[in-house]
Protein backbone atom coordinates (compact mmCIF):
# COMPACT_ATOMS: atom_id res chain seq x y z
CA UNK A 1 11.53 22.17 2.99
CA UNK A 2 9.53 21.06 0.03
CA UNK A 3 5.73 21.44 0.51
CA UNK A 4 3.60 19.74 -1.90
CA UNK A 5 -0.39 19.73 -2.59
CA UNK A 6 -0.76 16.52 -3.73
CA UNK A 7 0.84 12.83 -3.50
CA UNK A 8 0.51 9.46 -4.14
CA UNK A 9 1.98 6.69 -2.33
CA UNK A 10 3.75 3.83 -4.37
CA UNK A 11 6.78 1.87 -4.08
CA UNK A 12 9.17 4.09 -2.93
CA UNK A 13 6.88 5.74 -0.53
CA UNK A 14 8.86 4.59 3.62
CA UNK A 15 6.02 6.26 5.71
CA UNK A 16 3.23 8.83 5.93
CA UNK A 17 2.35 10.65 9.14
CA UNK A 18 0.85 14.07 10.44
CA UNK A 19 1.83 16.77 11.51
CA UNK A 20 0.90 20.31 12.35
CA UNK A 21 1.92 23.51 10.24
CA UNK A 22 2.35 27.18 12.23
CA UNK A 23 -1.77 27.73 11.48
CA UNK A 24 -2.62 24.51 12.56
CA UNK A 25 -3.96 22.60 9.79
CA UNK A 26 -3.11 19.00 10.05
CA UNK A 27 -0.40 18.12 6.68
CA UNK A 28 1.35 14.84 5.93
CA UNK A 29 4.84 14.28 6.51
CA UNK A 30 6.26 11.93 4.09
CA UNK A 31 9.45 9.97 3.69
CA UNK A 32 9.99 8.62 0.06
CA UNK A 33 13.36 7.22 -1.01
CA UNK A 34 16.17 9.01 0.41
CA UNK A 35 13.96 12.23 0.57
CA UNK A 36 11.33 13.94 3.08
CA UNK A 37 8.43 16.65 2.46
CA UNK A 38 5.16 17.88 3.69
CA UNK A 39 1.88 17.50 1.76
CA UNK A 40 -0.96 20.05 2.04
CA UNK A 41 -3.52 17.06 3.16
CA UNK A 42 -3.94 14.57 6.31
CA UNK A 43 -2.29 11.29 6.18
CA UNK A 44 -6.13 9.32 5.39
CA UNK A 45 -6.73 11.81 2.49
CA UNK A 46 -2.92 10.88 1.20
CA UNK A 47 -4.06 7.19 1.49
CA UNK A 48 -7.84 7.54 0.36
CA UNK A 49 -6.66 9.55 -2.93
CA UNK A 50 -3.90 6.92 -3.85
CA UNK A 51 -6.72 4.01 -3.38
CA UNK A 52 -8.81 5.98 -5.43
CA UNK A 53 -6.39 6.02 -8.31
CA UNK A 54 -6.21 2.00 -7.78
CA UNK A 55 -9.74 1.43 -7.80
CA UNK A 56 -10.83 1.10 -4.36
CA UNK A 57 -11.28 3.34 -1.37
CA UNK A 58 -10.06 4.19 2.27
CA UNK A 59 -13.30 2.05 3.82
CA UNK A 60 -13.03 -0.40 1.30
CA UNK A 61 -9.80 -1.26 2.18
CA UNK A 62 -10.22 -1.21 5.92
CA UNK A 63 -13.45 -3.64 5.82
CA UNK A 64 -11.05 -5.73 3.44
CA UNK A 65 -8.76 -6.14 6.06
CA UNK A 66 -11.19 -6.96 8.38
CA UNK A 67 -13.06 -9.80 6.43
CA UNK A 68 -9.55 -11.25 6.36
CA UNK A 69 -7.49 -10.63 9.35
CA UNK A 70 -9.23 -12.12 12.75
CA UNK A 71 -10.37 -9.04 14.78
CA UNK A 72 -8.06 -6.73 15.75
CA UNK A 73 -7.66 -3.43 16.61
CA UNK A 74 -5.91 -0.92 13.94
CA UNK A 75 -5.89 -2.50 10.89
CA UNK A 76 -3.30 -2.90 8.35
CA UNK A 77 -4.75 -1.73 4.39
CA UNK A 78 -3.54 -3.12 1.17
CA UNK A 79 -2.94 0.08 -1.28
CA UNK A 80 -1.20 -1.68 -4.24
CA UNK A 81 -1.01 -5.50 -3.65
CA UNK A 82 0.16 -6.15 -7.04
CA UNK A 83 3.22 -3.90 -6.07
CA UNK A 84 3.12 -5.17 -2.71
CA UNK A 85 2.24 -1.77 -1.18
CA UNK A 86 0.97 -2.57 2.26
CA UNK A 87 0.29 0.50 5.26
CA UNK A 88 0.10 -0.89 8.58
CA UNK A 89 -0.50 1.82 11.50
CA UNK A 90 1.67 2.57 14.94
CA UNK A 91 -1.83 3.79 16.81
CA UNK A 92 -5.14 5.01 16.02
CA UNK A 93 -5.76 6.12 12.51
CA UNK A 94 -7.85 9.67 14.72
CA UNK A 95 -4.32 10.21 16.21
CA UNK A 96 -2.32 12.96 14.68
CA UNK A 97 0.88 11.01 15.17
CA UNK A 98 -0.32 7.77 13.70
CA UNK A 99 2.55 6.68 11.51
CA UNK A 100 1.66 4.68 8.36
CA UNK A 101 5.03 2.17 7.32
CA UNK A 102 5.02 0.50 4.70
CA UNK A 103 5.81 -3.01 5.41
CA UNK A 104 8.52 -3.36 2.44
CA UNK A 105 10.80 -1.19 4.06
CA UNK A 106 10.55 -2.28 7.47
CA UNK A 107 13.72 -3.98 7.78
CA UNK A 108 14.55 -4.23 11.51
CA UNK A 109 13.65 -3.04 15.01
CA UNK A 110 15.16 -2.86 18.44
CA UNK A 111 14.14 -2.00 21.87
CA UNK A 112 15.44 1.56 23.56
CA UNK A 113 13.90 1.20 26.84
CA UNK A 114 10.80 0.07 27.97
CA UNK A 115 8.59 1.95 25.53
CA UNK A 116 10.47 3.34 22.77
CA UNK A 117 11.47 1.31 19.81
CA UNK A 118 13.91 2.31 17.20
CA UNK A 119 12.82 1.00 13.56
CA UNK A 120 15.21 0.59 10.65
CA UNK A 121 13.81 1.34 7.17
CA UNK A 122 14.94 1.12 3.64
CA UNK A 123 16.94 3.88 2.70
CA UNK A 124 18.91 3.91 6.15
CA UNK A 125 16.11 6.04 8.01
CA UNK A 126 16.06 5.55 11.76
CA UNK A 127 12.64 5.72 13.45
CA UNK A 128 12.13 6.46 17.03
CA UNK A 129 9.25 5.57 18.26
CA UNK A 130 7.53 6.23 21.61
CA UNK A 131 6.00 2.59 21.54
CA UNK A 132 7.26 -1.37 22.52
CA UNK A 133 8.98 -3.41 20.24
CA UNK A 134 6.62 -6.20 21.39
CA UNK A 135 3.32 -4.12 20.25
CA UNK A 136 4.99 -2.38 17.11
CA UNK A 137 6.02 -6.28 15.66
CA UNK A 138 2.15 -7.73 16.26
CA UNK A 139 1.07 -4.86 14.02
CA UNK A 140 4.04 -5.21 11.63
CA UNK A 141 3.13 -9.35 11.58
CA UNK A 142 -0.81 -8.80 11.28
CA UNK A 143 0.63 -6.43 8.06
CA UNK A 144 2.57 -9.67 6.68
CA UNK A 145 -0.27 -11.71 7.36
CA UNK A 146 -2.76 -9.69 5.18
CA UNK A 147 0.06 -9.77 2.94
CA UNK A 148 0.47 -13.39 2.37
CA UNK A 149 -3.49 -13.76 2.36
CA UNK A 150 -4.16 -11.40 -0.52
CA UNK A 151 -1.81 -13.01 -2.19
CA UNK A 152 -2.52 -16.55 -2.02
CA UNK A 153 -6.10 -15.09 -2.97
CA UNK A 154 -4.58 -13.71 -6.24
CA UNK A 155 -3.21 -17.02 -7.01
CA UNK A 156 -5.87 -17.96 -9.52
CA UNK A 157 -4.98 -18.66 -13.07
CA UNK A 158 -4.75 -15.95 -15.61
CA UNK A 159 -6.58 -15.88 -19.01
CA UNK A 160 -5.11 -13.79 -21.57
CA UNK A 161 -5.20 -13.85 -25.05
CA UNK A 162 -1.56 -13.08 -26.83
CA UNK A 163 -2.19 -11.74 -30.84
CA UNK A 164 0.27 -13.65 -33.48
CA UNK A 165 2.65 -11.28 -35.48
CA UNK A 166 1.75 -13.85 -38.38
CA UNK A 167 -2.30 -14.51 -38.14
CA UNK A 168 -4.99 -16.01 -40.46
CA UNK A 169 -7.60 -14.53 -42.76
CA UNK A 170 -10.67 -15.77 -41.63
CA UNK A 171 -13.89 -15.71 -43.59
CA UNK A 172 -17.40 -17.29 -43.46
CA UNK A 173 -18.46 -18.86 -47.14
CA UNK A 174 -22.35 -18.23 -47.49
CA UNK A 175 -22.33 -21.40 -49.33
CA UNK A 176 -21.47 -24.04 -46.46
CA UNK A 177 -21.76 -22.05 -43.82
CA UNK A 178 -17.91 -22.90 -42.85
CA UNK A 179 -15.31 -21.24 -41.47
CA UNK A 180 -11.99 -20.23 -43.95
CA UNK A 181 -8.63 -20.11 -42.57
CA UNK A 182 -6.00 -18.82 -44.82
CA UNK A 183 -2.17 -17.81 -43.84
CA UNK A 184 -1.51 -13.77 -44.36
């Protein structure tokens, strides 16, 4: 089993959740792409380092979510929402076994009794979990909902300036105070 000390989340990044090594220190379990490993941190530290490296921060993100969401319990947290990276949380964030999807590769879910739901990822992962479809879907929809608000948000024209292969010499005559544009 690969153990790593450090890791961002990004595009191919399925889930991040904890769990327990032999001296009991709380590590992340990841799934990325077709592969798994264990990082040497807790799932929040996994998530608060990435937002670092994005420009914002673990509470940041959270009271983001909450100025646009209605309230709610267990927020979901943009990490990368020009790469559509979006966590959204099975339980309690304090919970060891809180699993963070990503809502890109949630693809579909189905019902295994009256608690446990069985979630299909990208990949072809298969995750049981110990929860109902009904409640795992609200907190997958409050995820697309943030989603689609951040960006219709982002929706805002862009200003950039794009430099000519072929530009102008520009120079200021003293004489008449005027600008002179000549081709290169």
């Amino acid at each position: 089993m690969e153990i790593r000390d450090t890791h961002l989340l990004n595009e191919k990044t399925v889930l991040v959740t904890g769990e327990y090594n032999n001296r009991g220190e709380l590590w992340s379990r990841v799934i990325e792409g077709e592969e798994t490993f264990l990082v040497r941190k807790a799932p929040i530290a996994i998530i608060e380092e990435t937002l670092l490296h994005v420009g914002s921060d673990f509470l940041g993100a959270r009271r983001s979510s909450k100025y646009l969401l209605s309230p709610m319990r267990m927020h979901p947290i943009s990490i990368n929402p020009q790469m559509g990276i979006l966590l959204f949380p099975t339980q309690s964030m304090k919970c060891y076994s809180c699993i963070w999807f990503s809502l890109i590769h949630v693809k579909t879910t189905k019902s295994i009794g009256i608690n446990k739901t069985e979630v299909l990822t990208s990949f072809g992962h298969t995750i049981l979990l110990d929860m109902a479809e009904r409640a795992f879907k609200n907190r997958r929809h409050n995820a697309i909902q943030l989603q689609e608000t951040i960006s219709k948000n982002l929706k805002c024209p862009l200003y950039f300036y794009v430099e000519p292969k072929m530009g102008f010499y520009i120079s200021k005559s003293p004489k008449d105070n005027n600008f002179t544009l000549e081709k290169k």
